[in-house]
C-alpha atoms as a PDB file:
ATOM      1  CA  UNK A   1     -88.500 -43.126 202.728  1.00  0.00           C
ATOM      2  CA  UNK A   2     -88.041 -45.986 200.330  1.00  0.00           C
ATOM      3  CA  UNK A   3     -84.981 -47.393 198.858  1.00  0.00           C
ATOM      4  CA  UNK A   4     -85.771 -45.956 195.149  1.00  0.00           C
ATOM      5  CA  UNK A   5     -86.197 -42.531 197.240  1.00  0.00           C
ATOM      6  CA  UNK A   6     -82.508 -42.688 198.579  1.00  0.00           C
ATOM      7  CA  UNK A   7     -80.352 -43.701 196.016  1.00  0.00           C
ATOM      8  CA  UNK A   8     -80.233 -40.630 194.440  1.00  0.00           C
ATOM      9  CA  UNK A   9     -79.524 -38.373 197.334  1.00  0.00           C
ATOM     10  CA  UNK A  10     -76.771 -40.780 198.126  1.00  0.00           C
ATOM     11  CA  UNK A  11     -75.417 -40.586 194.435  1.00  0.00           C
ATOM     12  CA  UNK A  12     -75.434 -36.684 194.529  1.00  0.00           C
ATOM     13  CA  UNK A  13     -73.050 -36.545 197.818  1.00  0.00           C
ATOM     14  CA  UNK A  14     -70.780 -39.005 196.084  1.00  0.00           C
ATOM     15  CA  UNK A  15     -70.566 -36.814 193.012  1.00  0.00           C
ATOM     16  CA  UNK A  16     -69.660 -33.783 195.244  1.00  0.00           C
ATOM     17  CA  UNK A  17     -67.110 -35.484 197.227  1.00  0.00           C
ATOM     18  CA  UNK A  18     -65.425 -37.209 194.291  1.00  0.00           C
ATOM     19  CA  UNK A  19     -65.396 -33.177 192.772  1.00  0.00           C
ATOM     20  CA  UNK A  20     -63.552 -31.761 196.466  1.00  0.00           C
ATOM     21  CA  UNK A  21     -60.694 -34.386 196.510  1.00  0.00           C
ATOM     22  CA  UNK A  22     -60.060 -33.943 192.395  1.00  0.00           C
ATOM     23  CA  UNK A  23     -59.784 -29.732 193.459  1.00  0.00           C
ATOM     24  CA  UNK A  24     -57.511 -30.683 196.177  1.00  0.00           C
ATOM     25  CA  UNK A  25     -55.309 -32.971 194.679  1.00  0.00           C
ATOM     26  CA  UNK A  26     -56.136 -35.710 196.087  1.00  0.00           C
ATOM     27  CA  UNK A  27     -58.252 -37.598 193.438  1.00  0.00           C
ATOM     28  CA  UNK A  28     -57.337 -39.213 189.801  1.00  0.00           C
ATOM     29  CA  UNK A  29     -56.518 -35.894 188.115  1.00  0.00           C
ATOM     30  CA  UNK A  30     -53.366 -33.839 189.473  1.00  0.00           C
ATOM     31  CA  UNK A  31     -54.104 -30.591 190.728  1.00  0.00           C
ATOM     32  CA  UNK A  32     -52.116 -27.741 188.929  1.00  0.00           C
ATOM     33  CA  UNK A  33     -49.736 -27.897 192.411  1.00  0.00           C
ATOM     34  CA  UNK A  34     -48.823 -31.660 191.760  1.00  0.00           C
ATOM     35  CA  UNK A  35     -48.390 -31.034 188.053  1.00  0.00           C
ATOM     36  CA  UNK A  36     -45.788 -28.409 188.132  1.00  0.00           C
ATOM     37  CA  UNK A  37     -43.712 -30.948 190.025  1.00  0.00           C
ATOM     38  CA  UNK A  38     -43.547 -33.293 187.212  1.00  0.00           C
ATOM     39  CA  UNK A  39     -43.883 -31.234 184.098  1.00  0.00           C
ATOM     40  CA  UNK A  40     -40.122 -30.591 182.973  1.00  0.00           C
ATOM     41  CA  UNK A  41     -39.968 -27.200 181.779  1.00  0.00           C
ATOM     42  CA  UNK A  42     -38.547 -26.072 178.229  1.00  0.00           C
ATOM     43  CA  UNK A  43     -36.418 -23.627 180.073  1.00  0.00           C
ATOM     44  CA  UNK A  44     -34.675 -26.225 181.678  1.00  0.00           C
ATOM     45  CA  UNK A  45     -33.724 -27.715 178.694  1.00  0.00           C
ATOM     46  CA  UNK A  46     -30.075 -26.746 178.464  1.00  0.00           C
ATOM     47  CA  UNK A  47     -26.366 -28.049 177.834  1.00  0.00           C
ATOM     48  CA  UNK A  48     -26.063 -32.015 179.201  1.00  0.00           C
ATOM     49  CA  UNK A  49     -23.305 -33.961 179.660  1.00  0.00           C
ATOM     50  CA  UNK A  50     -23.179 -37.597 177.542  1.00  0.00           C
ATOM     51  CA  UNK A  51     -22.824 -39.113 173.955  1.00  0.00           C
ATOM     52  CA  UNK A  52     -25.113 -37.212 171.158  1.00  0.00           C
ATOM     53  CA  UNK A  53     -25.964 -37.321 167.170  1.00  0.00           C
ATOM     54  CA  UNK A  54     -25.273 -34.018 165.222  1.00  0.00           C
ATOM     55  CA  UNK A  55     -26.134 -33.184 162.108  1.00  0.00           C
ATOM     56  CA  UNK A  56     -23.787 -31.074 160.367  1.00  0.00           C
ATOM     57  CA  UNK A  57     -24.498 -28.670 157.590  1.00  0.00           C
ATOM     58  CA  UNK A  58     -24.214 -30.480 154.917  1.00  0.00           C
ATOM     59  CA  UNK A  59     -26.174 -33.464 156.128  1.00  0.00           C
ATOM     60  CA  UNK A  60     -23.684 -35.695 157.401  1.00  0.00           C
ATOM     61  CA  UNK A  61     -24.386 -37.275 161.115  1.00  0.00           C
ATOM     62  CA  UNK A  62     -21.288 -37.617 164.243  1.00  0.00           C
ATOM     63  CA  UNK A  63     -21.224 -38.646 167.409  1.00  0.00           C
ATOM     64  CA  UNK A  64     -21.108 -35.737 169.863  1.00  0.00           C
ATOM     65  CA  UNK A  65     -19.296 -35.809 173.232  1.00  0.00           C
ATOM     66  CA  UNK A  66     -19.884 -33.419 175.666  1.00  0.00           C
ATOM     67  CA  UNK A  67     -17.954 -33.268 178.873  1.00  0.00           C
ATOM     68  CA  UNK A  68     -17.166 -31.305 181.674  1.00  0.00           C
ATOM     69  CA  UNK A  69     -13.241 -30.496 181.890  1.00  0.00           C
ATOM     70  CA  UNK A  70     -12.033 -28.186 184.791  1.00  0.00           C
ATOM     71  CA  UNK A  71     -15.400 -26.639 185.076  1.00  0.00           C
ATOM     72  CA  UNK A  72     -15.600 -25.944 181.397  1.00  0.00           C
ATOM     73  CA  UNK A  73     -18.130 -27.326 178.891  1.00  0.00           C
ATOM     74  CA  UNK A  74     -16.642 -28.921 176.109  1.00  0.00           C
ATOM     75  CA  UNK A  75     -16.925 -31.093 172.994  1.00  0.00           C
ATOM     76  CA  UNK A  76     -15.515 -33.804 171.689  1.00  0.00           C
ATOM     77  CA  UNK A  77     -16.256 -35.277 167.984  1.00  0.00           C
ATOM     78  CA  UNK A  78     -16.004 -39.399 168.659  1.00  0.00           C
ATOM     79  CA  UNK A  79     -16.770 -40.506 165.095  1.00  0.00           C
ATOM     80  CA  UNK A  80     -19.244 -40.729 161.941  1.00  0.00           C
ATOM     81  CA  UNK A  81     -22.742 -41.833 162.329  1.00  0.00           C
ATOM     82  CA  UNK A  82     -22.219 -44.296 159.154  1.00  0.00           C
ATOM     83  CA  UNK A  83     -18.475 -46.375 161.001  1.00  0.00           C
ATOM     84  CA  UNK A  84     -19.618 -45.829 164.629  1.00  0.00           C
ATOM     85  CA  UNK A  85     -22.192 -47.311 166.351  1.00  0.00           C
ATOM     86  CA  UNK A  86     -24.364 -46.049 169.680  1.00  0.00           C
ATOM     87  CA  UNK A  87     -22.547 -48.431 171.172  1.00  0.00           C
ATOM     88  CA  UNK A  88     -18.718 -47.864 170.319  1.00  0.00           C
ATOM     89  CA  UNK A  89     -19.570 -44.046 170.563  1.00  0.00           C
ATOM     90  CA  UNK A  90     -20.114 -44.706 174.517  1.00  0.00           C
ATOM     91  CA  UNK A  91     -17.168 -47.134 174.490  1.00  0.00           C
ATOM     92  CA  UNK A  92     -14.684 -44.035 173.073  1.00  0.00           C
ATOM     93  CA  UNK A  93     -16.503 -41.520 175.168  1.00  0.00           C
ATOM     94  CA  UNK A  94     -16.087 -43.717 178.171  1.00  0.00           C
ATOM     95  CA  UNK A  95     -12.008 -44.059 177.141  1.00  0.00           C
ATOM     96  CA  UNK A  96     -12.204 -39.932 176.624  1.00  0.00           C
ATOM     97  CA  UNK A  97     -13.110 -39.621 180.190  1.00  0.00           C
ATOM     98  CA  UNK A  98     -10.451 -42.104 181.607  1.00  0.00           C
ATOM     99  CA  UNK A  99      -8.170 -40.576 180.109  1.00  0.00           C
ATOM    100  CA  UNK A 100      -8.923 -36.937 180.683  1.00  0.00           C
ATOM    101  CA  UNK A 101      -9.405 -38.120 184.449  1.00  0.00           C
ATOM    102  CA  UNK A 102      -5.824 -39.890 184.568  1.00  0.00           C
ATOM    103  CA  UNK A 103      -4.374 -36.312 183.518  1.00  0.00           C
ATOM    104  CA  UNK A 104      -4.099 -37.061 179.810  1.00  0.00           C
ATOM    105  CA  UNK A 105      -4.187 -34.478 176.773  1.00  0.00           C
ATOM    106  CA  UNK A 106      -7.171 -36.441 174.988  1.00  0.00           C
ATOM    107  CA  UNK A 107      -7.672 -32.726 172.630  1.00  0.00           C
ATOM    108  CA  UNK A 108      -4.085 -32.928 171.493  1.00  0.00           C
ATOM    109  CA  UNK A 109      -4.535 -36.607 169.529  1.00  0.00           C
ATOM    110  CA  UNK A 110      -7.811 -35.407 168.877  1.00  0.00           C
ATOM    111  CA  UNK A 111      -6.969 -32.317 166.802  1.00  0.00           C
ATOM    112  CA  UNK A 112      -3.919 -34.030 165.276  1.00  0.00           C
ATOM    113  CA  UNK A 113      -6.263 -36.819 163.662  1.00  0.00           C
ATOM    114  CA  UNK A 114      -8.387 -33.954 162.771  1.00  0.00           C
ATOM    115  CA  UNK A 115      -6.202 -31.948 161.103  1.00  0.00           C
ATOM    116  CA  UNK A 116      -4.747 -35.466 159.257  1.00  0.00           C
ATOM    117  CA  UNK A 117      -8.574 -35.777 157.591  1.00  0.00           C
ATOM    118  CA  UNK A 118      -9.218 -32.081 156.542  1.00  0.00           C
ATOM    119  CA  UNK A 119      -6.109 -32.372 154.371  1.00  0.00           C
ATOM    120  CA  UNK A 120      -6.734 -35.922 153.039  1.00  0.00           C
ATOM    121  CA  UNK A 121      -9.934 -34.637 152.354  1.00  0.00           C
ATOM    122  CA  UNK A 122      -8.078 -31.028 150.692  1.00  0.00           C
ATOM    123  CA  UNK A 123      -5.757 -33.235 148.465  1.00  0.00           C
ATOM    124  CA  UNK A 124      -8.834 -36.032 147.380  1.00  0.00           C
ATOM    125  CA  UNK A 125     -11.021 -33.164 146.784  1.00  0.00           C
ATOM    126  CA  UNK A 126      -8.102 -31.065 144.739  1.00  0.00           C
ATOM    127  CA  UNK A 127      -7.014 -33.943 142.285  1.00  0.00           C
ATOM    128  CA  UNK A 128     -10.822 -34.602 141.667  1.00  0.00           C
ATOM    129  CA  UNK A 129     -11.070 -30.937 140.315  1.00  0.00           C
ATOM    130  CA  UNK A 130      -8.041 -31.147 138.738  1.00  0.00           C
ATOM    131  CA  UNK A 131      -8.524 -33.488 136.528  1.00  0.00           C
ATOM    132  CA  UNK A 132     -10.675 -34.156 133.327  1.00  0.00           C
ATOM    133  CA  UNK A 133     -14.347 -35.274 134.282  1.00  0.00           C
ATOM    134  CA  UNK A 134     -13.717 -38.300 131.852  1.00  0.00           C
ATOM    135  CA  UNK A 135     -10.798 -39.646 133.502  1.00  0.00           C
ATOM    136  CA  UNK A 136     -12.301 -39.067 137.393  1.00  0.00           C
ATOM    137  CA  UNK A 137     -12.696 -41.866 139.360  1.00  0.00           C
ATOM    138  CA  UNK A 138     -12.927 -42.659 143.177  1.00  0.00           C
ATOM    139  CA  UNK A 139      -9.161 -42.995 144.513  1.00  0.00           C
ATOM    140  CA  UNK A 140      -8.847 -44.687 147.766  1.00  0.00           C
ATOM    141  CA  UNK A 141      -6.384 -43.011 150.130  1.00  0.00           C
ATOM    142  CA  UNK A 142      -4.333 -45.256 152.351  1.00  0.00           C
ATOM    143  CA  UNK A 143      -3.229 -44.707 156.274  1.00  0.00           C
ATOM    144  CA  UNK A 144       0.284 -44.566 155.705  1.00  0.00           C
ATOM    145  CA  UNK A 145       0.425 -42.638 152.310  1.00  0.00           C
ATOM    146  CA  UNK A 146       2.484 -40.145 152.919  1.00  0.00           C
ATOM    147  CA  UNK A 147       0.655 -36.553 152.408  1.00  0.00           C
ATOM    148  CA  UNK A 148       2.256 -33.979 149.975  1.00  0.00           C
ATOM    149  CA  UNK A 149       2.023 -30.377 150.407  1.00  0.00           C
ATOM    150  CA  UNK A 150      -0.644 -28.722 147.989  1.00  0.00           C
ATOM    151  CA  UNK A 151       0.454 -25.882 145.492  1.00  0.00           C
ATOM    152  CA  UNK A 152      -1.069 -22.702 147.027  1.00  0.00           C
ATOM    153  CA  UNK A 153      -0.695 -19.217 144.878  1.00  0.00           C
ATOM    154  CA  UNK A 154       1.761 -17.857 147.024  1.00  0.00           C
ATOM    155  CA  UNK A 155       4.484 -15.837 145.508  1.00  0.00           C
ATOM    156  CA  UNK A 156       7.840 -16.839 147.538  1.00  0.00           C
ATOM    157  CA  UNK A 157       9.429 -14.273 149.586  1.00  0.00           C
ATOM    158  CA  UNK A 158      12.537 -11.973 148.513  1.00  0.00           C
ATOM    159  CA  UNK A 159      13.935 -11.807 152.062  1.00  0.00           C
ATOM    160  CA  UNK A 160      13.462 -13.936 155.055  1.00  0.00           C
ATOM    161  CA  UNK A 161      10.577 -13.148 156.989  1.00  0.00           C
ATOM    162  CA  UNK A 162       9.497 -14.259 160.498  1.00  0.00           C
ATOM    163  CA  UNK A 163       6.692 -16.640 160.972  1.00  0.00           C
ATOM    164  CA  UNK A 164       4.168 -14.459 162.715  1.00  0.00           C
ATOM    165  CA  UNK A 165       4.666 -12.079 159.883  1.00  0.00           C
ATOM    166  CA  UNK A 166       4.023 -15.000 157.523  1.00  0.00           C
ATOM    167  CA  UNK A 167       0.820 -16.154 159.082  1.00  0.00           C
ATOM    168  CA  UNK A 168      -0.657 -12.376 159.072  1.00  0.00           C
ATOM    169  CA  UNK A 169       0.390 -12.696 155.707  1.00  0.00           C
ATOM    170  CA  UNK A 170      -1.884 -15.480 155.170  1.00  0.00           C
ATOM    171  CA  UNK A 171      -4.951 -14.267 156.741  1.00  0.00           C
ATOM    172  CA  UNK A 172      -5.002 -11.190 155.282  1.00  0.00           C
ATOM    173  CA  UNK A 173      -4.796 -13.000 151.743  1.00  0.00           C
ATOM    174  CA  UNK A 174      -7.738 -15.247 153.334  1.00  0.00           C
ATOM    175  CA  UNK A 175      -9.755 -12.558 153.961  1.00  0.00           C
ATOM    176  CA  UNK A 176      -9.320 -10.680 150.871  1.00  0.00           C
ATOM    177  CA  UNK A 177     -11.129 -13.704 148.901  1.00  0.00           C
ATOM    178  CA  UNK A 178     -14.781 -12.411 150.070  1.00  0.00           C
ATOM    179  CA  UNK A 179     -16.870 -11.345 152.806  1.00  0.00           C
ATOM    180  CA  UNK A 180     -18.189 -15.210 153.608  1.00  0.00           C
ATOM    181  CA  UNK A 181     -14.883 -16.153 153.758  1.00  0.00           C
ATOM    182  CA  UNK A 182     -13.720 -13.927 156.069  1.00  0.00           C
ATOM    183  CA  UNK A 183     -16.613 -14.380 158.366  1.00  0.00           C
ATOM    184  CA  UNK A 184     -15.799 -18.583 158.530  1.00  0.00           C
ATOM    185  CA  UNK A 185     -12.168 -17.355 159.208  1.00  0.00           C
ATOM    186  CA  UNK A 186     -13.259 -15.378 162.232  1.00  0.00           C
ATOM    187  CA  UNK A 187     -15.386 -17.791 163.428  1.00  0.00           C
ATOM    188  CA  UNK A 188     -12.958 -21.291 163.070  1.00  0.00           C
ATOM    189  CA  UNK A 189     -10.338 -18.880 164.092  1.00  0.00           C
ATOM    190  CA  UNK A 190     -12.148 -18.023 167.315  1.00  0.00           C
ATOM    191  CA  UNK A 191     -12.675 -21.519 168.307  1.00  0.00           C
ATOM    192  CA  UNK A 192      -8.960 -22.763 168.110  1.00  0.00           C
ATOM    193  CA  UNK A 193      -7.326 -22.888 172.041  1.00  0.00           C
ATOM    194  CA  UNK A 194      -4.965 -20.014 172.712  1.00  0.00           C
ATOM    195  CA  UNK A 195      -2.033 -22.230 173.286  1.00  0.00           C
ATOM    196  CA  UNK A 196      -2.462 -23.851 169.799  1.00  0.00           C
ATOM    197  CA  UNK A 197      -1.067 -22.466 166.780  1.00  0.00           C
ATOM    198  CA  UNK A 198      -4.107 -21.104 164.456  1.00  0.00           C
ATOM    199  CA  UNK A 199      -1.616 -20.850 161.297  1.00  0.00           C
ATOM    200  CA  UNK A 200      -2.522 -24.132 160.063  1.00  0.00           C
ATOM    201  CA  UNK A 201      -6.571 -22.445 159.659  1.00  0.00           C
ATOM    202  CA  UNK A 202      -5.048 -20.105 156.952  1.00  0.00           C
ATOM    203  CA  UNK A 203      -3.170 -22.314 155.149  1.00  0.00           C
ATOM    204  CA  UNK A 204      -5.827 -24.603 154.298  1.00  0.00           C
ATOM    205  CA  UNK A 205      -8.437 -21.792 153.572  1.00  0.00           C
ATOM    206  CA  UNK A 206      -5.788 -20.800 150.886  1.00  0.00           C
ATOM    207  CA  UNK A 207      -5.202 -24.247 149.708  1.00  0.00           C
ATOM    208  CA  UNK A 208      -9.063 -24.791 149.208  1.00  0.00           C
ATOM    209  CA  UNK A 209      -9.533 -21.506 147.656  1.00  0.00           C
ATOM    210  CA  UNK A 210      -6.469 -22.953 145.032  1.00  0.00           C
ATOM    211  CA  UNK A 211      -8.483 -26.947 144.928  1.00  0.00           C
ATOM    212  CA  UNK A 212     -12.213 -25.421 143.949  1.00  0.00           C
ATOM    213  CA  UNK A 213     -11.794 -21.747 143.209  1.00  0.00           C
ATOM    214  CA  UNK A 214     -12.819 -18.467 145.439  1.00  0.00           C
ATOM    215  CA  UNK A 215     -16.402 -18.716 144.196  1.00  0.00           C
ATOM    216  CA  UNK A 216     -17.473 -22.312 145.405  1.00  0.00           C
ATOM    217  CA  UNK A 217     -15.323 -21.461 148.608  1.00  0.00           C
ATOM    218  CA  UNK A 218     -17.657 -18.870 148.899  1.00  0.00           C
ATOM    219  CA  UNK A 219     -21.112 -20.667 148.685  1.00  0.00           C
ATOM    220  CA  UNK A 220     -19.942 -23.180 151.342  1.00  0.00           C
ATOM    221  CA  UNK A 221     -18.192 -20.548 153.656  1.00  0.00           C
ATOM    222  CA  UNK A 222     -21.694 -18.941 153.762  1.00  0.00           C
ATOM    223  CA  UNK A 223     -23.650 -22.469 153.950  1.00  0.00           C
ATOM    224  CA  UNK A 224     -21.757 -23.189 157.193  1.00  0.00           C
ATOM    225  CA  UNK A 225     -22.606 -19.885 158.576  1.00  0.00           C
ATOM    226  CA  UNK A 226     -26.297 -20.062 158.225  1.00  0.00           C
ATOM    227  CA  UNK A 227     -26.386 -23.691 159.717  1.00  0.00           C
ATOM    228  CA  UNK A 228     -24.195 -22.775 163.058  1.00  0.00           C
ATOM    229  CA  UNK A 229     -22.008 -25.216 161.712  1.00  0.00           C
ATOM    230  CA  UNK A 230     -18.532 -23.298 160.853  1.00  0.00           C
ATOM    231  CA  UNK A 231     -15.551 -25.699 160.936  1.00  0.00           C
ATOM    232  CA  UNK A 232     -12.824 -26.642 158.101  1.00  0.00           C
ATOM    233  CA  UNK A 233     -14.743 -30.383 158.275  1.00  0.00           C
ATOM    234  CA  UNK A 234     -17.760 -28.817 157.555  1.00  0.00           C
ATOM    235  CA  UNK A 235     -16.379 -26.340 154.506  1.00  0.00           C
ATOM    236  CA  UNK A 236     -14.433 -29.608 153.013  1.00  0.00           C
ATOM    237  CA  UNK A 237     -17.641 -31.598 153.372  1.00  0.00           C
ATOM    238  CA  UNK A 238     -19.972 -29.198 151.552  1.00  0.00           C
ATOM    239  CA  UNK A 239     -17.060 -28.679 148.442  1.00  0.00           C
ATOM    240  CA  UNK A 240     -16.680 -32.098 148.573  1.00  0.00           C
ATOM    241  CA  UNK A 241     -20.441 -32.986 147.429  1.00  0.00           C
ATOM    242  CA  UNK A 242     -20.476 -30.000 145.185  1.00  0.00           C
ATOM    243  CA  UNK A 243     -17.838 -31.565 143.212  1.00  0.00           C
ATOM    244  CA  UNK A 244     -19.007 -34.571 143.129  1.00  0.00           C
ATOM    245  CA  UNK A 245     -22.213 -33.158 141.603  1.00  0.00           C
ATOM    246  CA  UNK A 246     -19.952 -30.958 139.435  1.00  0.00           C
ATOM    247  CA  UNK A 247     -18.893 -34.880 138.350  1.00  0.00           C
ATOM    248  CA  UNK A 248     -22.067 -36.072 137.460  1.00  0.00           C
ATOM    249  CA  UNK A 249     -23.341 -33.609 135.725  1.00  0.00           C
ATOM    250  CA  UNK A 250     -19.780 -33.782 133.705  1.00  0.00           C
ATOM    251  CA  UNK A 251     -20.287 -37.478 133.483  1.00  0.00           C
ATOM    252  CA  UNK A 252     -23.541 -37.068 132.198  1.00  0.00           C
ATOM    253  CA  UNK A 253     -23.000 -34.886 129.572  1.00  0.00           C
ATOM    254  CA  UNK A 254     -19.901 -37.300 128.530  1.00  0.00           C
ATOM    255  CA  UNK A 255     -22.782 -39.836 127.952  1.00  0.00           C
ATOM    256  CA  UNK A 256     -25.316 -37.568 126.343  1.00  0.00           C
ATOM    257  CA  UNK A 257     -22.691 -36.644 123.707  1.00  0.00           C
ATOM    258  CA  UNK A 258     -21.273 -40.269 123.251  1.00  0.00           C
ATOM    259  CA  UNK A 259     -24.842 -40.891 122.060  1.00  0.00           C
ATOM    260  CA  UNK A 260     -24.946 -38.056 119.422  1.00  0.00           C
ATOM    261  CA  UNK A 261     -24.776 -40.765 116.053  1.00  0.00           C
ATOM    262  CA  UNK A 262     -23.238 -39.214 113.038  1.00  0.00           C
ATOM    263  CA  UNK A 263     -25.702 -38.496 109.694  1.00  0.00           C
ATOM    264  CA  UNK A 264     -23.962 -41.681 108.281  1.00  0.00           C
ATOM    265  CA  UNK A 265     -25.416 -43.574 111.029  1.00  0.00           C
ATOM    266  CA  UNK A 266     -28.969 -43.001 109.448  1.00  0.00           C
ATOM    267  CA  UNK A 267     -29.857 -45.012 106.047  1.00  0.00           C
END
């Protein structure tokens, strides 16, 4: 048998080996065994601790922590995507967790700064509506201005009251405004710790409803909702760029009309 005789017959039994160890396993191409070892499933995907970007719902970016704290998942805002870099987001986060692990309240400063830019953001966004369109322009707000309490439509009481009775007082008025309102107030109202005081979450419902109006309250109440995204930062946000496009559109029209010439501009 000559050598052109052989070479095929030797070819064939390569082919069919090469086929056996690729059904085992063992060749170039994982077997469906080896590949369920490395394939991560999208079950698995679930809640992980470290430093993430959210979007909120009215388009705006932060820096997400998420942390473990006595067995509990939680969440910690570190910053805007626009003043805080990847890198100084790990540098708070890493600060969080020191000191959380040294026995610190870091939630306590946390809320308190958060609470401090809601209502900058309350007053800003009130005297912006407040005022005529053709006067309206950007007003910067400094750290240590002191903040003034904002007129809310509350008629004052004939006899003294206690301050649980005040706050029920409050949410009821809250939830009276409409049914997307209401909802929001559940839900923020839900996510405030037990040993905080939630009468600060009424107050500034009624003091936006008294800045934009019940109606635009509405629309962002139920904006929130429908992007999972239900917080006071998130209502203030979305009223916020709806008045600034209520300012443009005011601005423009200023212009437009400025532009209207008289019949003895014409000759």
């Amino acid at each position: 048998m000559g050598q052109s005789e052989t070479a095929p017959f030797i070819e064939g039994r390569q082919s069919a080996m090469l086929n056996k160890l690729k059904l085992a396993g063992l060749g170039g191409v994982p077997s469906a065994q080896h590949a369920r070892f490395t394939k991560r499933k999208s079950d698995q995907q679930g809640w992980t601790a470290g430093v993430f970007l959210k979007s909120r719902a009215n388009g705006d970016r932060v820096w997400l922590q998420r942390i473990m704290i006595d067995g509990k998942r939680r969440e910690i805002e570190l910053g805007s995507f626009l003043t805080l870099s990847l890198a100084e987001a790990r540098e708070a986060a890493q600060e969080n967790r020191k000191t959380i692990a040294e026995g610190g309240d870091i939630f306590a400063e946390l809320r308190k700064q958060h609470r401090q830019d809601i209502r900058d953001r309350i007053r800003r966004l009130s005297a912006k509506l407040s005022e005529p369109a053709s006067l309206r322009t950007p007003q910067p707000v400094l750290q240590d201005e002191v903040l003034t309490p904002l007129p809310l439509d509350v008629e004052p009481p004939t006899a003294p009251i206690t301050q649980t009775a005040s706050e029920e007082s409050d949410v009821a008025k809250v939830r009276a405004l409409g049914p997307h309102i209401d909802a929001a107030l559940s839900v923020i109202l839900d996510a405030v710790p037990a040993d905080i005081d939630s009468g600060y979450v009424s107050q500034d419902m009624l003091a936006l409803s008294t800045a934009c109006g019940v109606e635009m309250l509405e629309r962002a109440c139920r904006i929130t909702l429908e992007m999972g995204d239900c917080t006071l930062l998130s209502i203030v946000a979305i009223l916020d760029q709806d008045a600034a496009t209520t300012d443009e559109a005011d601005n423009a029209n200023i212009i437009a009309h400025s532009n209207i010439r008289g019949a003895e501009h014409f000759h």
